[in-house]
Protein backbone atom coordinates (compact mmCIF):
# COMPACT_ATOMS: atom_id res chain seq x y z
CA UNK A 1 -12.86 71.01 -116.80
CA UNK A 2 -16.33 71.53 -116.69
CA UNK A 3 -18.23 75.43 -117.25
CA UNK A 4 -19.98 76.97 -114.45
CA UNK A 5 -23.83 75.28 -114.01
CA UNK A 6 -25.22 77.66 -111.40
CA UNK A 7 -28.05 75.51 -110.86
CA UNK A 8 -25.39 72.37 -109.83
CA UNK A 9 -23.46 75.09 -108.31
CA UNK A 10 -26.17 75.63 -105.54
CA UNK A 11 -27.99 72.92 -103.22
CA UNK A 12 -31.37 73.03 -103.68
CA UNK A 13 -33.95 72.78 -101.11
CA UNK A 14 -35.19 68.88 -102.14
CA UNK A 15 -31.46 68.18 -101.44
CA UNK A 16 -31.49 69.93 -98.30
CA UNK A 17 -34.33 68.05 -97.07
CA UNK A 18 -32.66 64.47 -98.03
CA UNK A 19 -29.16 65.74 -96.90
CA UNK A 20 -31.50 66.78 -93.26
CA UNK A 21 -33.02 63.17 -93.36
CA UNK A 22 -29.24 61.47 -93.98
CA UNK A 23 -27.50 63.63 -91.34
CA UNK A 24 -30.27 62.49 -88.87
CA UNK A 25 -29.76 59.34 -89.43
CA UNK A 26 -25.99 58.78 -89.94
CA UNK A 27 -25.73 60.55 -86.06
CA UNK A 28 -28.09 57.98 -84.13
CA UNK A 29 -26.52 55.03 -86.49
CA UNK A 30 -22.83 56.36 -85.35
CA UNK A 31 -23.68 56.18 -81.81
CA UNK A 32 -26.07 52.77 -82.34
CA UNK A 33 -22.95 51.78 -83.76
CA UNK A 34 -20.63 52.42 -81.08
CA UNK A 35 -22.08 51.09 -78.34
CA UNK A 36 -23.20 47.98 -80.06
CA UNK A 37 -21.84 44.95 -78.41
CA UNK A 38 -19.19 43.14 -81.16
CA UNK A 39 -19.19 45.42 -83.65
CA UNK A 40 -16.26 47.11 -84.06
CA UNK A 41 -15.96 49.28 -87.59
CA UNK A 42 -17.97 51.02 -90.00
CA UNK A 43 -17.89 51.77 -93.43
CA UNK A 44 -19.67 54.83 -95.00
CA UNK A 45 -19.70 55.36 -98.57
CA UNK A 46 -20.94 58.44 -100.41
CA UNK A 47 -20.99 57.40 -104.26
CA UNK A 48 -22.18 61.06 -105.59
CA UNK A 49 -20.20 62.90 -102.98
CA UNK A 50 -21.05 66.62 -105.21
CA UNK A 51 -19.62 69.65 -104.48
CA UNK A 52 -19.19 69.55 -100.68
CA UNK A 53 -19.92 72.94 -99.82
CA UNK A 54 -21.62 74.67 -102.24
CA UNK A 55 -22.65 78.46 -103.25
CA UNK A 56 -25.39 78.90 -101.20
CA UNK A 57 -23.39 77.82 -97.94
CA UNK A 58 -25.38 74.77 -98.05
CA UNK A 59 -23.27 71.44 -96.75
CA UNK A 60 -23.70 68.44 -98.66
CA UNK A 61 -23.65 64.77 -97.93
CA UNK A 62 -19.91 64.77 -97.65
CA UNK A 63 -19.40 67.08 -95.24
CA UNK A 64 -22.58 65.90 -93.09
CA UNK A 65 -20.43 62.70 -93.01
CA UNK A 66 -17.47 64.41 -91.65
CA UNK A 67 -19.47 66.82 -89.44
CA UNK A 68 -21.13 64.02 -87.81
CA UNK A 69 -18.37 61.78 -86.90
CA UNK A 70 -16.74 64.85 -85.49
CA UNK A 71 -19.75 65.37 -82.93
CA UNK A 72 -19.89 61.82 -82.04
CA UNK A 73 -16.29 62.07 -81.40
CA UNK A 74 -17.01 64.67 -79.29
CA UNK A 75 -20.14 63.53 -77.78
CA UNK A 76 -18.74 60.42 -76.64
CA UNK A 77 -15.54 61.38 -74.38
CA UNK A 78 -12.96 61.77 -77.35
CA UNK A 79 -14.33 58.02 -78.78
CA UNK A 80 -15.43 57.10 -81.80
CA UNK A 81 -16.03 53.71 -83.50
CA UNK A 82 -13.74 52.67 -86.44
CA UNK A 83 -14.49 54.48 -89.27
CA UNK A 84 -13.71 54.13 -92.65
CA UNK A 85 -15.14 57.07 -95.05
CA UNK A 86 -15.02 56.25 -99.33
CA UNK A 87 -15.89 59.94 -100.95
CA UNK A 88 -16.29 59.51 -104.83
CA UNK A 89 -17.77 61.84 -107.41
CA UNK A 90 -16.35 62.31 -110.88
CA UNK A 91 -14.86 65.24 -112.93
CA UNK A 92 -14.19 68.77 -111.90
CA UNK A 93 -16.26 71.38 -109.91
CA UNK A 94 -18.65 73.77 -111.08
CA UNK A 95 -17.14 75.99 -108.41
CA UNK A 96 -13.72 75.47 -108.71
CA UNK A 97 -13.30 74.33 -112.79
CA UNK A 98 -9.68 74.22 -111.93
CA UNK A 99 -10.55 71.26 -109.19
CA UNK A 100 -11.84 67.73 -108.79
CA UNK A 101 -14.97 67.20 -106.50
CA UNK A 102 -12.92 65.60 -104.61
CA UNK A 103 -10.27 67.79 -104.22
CA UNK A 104 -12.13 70.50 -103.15
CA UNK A 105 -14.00 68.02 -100.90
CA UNK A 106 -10.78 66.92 -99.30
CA UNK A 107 -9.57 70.69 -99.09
CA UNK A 108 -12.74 71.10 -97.12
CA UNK A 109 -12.42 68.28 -94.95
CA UNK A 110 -9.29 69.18 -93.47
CA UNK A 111 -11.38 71.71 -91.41
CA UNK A 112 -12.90 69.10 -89.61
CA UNK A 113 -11.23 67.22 -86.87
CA UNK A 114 -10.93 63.99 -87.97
CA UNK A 115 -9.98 60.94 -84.89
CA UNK A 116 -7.52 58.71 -85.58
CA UNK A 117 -8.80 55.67 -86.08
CA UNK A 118 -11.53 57.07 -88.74
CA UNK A 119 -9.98 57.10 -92.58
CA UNK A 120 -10.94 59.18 -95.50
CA UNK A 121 -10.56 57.88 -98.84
CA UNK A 122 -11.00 59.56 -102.03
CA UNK A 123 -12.32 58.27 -105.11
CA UNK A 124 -12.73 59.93 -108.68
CA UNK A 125 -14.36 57.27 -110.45
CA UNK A 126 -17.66 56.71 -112.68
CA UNK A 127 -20.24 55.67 -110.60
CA UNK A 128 -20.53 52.23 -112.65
CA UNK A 129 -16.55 51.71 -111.65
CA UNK A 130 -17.48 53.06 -107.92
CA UNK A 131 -20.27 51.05 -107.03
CA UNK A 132 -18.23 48.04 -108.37
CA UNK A 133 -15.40 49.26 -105.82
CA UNK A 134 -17.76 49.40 -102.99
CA UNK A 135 -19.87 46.01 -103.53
CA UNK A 136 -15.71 44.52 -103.28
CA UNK A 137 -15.50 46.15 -99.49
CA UNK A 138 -18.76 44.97 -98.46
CA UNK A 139 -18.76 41.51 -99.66
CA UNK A 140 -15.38 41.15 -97.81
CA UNK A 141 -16.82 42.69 -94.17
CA UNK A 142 -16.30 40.35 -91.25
CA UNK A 143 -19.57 40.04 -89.18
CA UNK A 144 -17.85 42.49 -87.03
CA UNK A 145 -18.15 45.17 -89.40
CA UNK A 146 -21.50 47.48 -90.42
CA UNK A 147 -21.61 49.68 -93.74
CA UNK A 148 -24.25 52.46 -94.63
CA UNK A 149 -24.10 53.36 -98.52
CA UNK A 150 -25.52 56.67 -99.39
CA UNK A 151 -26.46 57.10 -103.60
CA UNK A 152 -27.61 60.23 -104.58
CA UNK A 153 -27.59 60.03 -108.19
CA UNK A 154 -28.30 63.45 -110.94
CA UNK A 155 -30.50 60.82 -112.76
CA UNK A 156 -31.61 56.96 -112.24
CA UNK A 157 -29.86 55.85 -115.78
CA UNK A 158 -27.61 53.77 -113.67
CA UNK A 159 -29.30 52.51 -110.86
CA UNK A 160 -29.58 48.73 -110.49
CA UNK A 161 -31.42 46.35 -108.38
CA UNK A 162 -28.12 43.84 -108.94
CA UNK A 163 -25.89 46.28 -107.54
CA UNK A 164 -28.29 47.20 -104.49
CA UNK A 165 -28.89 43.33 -103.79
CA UNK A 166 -25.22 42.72 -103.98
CA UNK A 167 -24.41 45.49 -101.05
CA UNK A 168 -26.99 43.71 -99.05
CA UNK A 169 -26.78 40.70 -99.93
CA UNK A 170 -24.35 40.11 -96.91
CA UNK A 171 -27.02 41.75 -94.57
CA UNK A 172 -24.70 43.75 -93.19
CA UNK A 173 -25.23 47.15 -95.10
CA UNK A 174 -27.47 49.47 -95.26
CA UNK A 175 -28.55 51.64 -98.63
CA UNK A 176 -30.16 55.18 -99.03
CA UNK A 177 -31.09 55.86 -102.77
CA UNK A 178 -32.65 58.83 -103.72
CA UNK A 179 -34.77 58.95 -107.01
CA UNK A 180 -35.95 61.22 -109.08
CA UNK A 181 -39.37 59.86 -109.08
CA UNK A 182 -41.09 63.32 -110.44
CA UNK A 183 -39.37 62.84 -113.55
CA UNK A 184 -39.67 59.01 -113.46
CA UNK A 185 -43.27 58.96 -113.44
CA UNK A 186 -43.40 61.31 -116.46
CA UNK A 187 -41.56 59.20 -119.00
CA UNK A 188 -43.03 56.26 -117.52
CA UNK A 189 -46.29 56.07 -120.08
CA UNK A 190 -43.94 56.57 -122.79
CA UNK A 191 -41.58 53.76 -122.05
CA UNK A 192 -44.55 51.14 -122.41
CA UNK A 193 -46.22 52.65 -125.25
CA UNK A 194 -45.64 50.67 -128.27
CA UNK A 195 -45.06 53.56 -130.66
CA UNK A 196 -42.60 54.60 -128.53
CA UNK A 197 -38.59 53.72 -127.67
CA UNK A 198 -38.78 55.60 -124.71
CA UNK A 199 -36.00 55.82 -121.67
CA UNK A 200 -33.97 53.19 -122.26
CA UNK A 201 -32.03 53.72 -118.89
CA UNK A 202 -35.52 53.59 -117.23
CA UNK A 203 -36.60 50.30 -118.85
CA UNK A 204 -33.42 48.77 -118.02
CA UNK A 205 -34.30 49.77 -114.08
CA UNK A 206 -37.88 48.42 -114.75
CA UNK A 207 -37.06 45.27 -116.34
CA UNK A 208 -35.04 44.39 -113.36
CA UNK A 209 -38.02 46.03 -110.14
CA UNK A 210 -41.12 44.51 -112.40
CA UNK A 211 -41.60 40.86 -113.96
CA UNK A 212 -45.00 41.14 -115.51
CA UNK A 213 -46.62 44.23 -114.12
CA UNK A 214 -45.81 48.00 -114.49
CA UNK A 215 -45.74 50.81 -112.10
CA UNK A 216 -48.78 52.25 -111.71
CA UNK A 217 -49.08 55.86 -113.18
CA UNK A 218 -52.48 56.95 -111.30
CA UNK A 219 -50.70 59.66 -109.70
CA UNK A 220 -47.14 60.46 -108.28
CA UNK A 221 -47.76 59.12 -104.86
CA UNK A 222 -49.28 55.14 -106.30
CA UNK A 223 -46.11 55.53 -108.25
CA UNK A 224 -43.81 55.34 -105.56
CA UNK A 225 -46.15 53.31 -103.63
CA UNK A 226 -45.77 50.91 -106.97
CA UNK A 227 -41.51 51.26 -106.52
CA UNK A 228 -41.71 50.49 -103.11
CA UNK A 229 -43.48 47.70 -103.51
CA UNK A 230 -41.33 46.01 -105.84
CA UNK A 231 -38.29 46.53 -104.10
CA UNK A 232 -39.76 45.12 -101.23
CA UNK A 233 -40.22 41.89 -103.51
CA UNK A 234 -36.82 42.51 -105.67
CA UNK A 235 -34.71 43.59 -102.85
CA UNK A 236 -32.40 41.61 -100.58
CA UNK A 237 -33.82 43.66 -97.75
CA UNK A 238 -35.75 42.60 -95.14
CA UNK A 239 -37.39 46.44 -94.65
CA UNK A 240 -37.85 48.47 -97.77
CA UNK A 241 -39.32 52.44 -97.00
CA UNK A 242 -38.95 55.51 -98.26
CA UNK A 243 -39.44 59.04 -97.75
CA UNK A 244 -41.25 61.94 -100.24
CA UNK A 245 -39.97 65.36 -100.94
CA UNK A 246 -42.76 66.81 -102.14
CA UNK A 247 -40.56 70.02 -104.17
CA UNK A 248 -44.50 71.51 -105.88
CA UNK A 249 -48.11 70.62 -105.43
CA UNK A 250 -48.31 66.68 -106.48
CA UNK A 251 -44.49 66.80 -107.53
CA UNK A 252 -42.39 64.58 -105.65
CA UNK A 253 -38.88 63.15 -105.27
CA UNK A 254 -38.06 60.08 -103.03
CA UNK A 255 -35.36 58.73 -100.93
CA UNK A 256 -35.65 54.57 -100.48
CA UNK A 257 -33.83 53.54 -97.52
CA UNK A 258 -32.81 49.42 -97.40
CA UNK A 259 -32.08 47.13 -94.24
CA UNK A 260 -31.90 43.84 -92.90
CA UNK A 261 -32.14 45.53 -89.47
CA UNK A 262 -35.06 45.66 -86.90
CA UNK A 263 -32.94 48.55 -85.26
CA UNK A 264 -32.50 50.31 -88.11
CA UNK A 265 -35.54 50.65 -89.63
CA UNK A 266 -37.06 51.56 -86.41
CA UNK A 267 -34.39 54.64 -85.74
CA UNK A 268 -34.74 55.43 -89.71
CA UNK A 269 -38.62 55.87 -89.07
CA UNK A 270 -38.09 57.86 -85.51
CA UNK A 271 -36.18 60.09 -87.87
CA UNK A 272 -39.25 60.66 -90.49
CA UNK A 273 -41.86 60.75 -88.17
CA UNK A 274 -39.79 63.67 -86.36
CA UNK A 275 -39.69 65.39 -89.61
CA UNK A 276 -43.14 64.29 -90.47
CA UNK A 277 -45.06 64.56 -87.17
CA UNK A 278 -48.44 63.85 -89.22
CA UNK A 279 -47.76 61.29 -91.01
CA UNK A 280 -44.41 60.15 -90.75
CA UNK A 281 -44.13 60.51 -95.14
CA UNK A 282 -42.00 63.20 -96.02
CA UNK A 283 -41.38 66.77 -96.88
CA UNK A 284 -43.50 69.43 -98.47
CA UNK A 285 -41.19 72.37 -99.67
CA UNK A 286 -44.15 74.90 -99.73
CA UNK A 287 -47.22 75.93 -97.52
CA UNK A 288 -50.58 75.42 -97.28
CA UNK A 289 -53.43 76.52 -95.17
CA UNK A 290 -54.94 73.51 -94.29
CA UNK A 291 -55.94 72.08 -90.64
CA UNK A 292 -55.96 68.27 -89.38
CA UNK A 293 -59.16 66.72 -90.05
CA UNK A 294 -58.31 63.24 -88.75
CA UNK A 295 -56.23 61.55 -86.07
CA UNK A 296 -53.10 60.82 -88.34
CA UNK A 297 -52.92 57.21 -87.81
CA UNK A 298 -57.05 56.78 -88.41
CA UNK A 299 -56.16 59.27 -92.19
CA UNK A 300 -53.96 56.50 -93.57
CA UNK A 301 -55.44 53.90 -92.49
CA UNK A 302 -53.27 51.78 -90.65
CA UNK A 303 -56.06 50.81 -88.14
CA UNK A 304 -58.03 49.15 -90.83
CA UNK A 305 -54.79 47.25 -92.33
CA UNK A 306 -53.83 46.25 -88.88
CA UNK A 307 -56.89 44.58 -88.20
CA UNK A 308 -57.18 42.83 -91.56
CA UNK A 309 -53.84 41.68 -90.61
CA UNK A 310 -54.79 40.04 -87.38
CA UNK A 311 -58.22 39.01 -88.54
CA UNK A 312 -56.39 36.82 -91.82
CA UNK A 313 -54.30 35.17 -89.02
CA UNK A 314 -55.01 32.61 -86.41
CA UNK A 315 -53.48 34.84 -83.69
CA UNK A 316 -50.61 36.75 -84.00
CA UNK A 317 -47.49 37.66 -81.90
CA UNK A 318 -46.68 40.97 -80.27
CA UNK A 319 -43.52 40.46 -82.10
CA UNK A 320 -45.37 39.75 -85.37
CA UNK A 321 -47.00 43.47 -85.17
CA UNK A 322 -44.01 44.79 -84.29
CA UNK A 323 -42.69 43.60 -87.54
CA UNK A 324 -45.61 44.46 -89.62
CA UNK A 325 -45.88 47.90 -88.39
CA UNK A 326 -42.02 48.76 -89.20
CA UNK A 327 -42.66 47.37 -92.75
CA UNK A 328 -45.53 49.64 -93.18
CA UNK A 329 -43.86 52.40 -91.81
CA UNK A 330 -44.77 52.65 -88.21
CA UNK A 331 -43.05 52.90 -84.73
CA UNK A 332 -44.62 50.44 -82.51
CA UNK A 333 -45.86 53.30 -80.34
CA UNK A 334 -48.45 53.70 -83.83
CA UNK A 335 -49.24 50.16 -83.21
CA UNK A 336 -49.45 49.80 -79.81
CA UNK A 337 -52.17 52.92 -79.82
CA UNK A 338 -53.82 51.09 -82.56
CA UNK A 339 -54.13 47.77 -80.92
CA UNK A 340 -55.44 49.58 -77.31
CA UNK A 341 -58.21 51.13 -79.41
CA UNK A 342 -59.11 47.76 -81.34
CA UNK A 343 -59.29 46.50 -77.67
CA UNK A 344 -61.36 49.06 -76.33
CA UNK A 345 -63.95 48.46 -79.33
CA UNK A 346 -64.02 44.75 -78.80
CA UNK A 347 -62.17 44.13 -81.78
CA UNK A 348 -59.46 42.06 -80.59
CA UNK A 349 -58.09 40.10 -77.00
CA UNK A 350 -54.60 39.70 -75.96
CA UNK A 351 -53.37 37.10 -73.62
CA UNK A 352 -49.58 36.03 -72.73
CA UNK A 353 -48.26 32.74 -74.11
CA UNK A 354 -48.42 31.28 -70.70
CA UNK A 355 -51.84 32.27 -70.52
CA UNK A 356 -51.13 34.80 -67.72
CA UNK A 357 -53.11 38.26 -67.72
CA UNK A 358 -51.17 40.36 -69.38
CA UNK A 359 -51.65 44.30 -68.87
CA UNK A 360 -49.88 45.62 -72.04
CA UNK A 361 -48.55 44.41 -75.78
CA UNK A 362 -44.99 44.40 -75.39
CA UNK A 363 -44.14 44.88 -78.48
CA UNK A 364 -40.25 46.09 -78.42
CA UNK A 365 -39.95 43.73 -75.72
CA UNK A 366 -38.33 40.51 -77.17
CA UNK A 367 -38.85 38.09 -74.20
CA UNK A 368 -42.02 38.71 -73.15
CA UNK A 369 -44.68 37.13 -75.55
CA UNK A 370 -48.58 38.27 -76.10
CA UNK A 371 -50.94 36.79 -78.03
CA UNK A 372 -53.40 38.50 -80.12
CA UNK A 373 -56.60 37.62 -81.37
CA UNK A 374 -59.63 39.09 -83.19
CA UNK A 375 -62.92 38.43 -81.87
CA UNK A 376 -65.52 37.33 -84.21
């Protein structure tokens, strides 16, 4: 049985805002799901299920699962996709010593309304037994079947790239892993000092992302820029993104979000730039007084990368931008401003394949195709 932590015992606000992000998400991917043509079941896995409901009132992940297929039960006429729901978290609770996680999760569940044809299972395993468990399901989906697998870890000593690539290696599944990337980036110099044994756990996890380089340790936000990176390269993922909880000034956590899926990157980033309407990044669990200086899009940049893009290529495809701006983490609606403005300044033509005047870029639309050039 484990003592009272009251700190575990309570769900803190960074965990609030990545349990927000996750319950966003999971509700447009349940109804995505359910109306997509020959697809007919889901799997959703949480691997560090926690305490459910904890002292603070405060849902967690598990119950956002449960609360969400309940609404999109009841959203949708009394229907509801397949479902099949794998809860794990090991040992007892902090609010209940007399109780498994995932009893008290189960007791808690039966307050929900569950359909059906959605089933709940119940795991109290290690994470290293659970992930095995649930890379066994996945590899063995039909191309029928979708699964979303939500990690939300205490630490990162047993995160691996192996198991990640092996949940999507089918293409099939989707990952959210949230990292601890504050305290990351402060045993990072240590680990690759010389004098020093460091984080073993963390080498292990950086032996697998990074080859020959490091992570950068600049500052907290090229850090993560450095993680994303690599998983983009290390990853069987077609997008890689993440978004930053920034819990103090310059003190972030991060939640990496992995999928083969045009679809579901571009809901995943409707969901951040809702909660981000600046720049589409993350959270920020304090205030400041500060006022927009510059147009958000023109602040990071992305005018100047998309340009570069299309001025290193030949032409380019509206369907090639609307790639490249959902791997740098933009909605084409980012893009397709961008692209009028480059017009407007003479930066760039567009004509249709058929070499028909074309009025607009068309860039969600998958059988119409524009060409885009820079001018010189």
């Amino acid at each position: 049985m484990s003592r009272r932590n009251d700190k575990e015992a309570n769900l803190s606000e960074h965990s609030i805002a990545k349990v927000t992000l996750f319950d966003k998400y999971l509700r447009i991917y349940l109804n995505i799901m359910l109306r997509a043509k020959g697809i007919n079941k889901v799997y959703l896995f949480d691997l560090f299920a926690g305490e459910g409901e904890y002292a603070n009132g405060e849902q967690g992940s598990s119950l956002k699962i449960f609360e969400c297929v309940r609404d999109n039960f009841g959203r949708n006429n009394n229907s509801i996709i397949n479902t099949e729901i794998y809860i794990n978290d090991s040992g007892y609770s902090q609010l209940e010593p007399d109780k498994l996680k995932v009893e008290r999760i189960k007791e808690l569940a039966d307050k929900y309304y569950s359909p059906p044809n959605v089933i709940i299972n119940y795991w109290n395993e290690d994470y290293t037994k659970a992930i095995k468990k649930a890379i066994e399901i996945v590899l063995g989906l039909s191309k029928y079947e979708r699964a979303l697998v939500f990690i939300d870890p205490w630490g990162y000593g047993k995160i691996r790239v192996s198991n990640l690539n092996n949940l999507l290696s089918s293409r099939q599944t989707e990952v959210l892993l949230f990292l601890p990337t504050s305290f990351m980036y402060r045993f990072t110099s240590n680990i690759f000092d010389s004098k020093s044994t460091g984080s073993k756990a963390l080498k292990k996890l950086y032996d697998e992302l990074f080859t020959s380089n490091r992570p950068t340790t600049e500052s907290q936000n090229k850090f993560i820029d450095s993680l994303v990176e690599a998983f983009r390269i290390k990853a069987e993922a077609e997008y890689v993104d993440c978004y930053r909880i920034e819990r103090s000034k310059n003190n972030y956590f991060a939640l990496f979000f992995f999928t083969n899926s045009d679809r579901g990157i571009e809901k995943l980033l409707e969901v951040k730039w809702k909660l981000d309407e600046e720049y589409g990044s993350g959270y920020r669990l304090f205030t400041v007084n500060q006022s927009g200086l510059f147009d958000p899009i023109d602040s990071i940049g992305y005018d100047r990368k998309l340009l570069k893009y299309i001025q290193d290529n030949t032409q380019v495809s509206n369907r090639d931008i609307y790639h490249f701006g959902l791997k740098n983490g933009f909605l084409p609606k980012h893009s397709n401003s961008v692209l009028k403005e480059l017009e407007k300044r003479g930066k760039i033509v567009k004509e249709s394949a058929t070499k028909k005047p074309v009025r607009a870029f068309y860039l969600s639309d998958k059988k119409v195709r524009v060409l885009i050039k820079s001018v010189k």
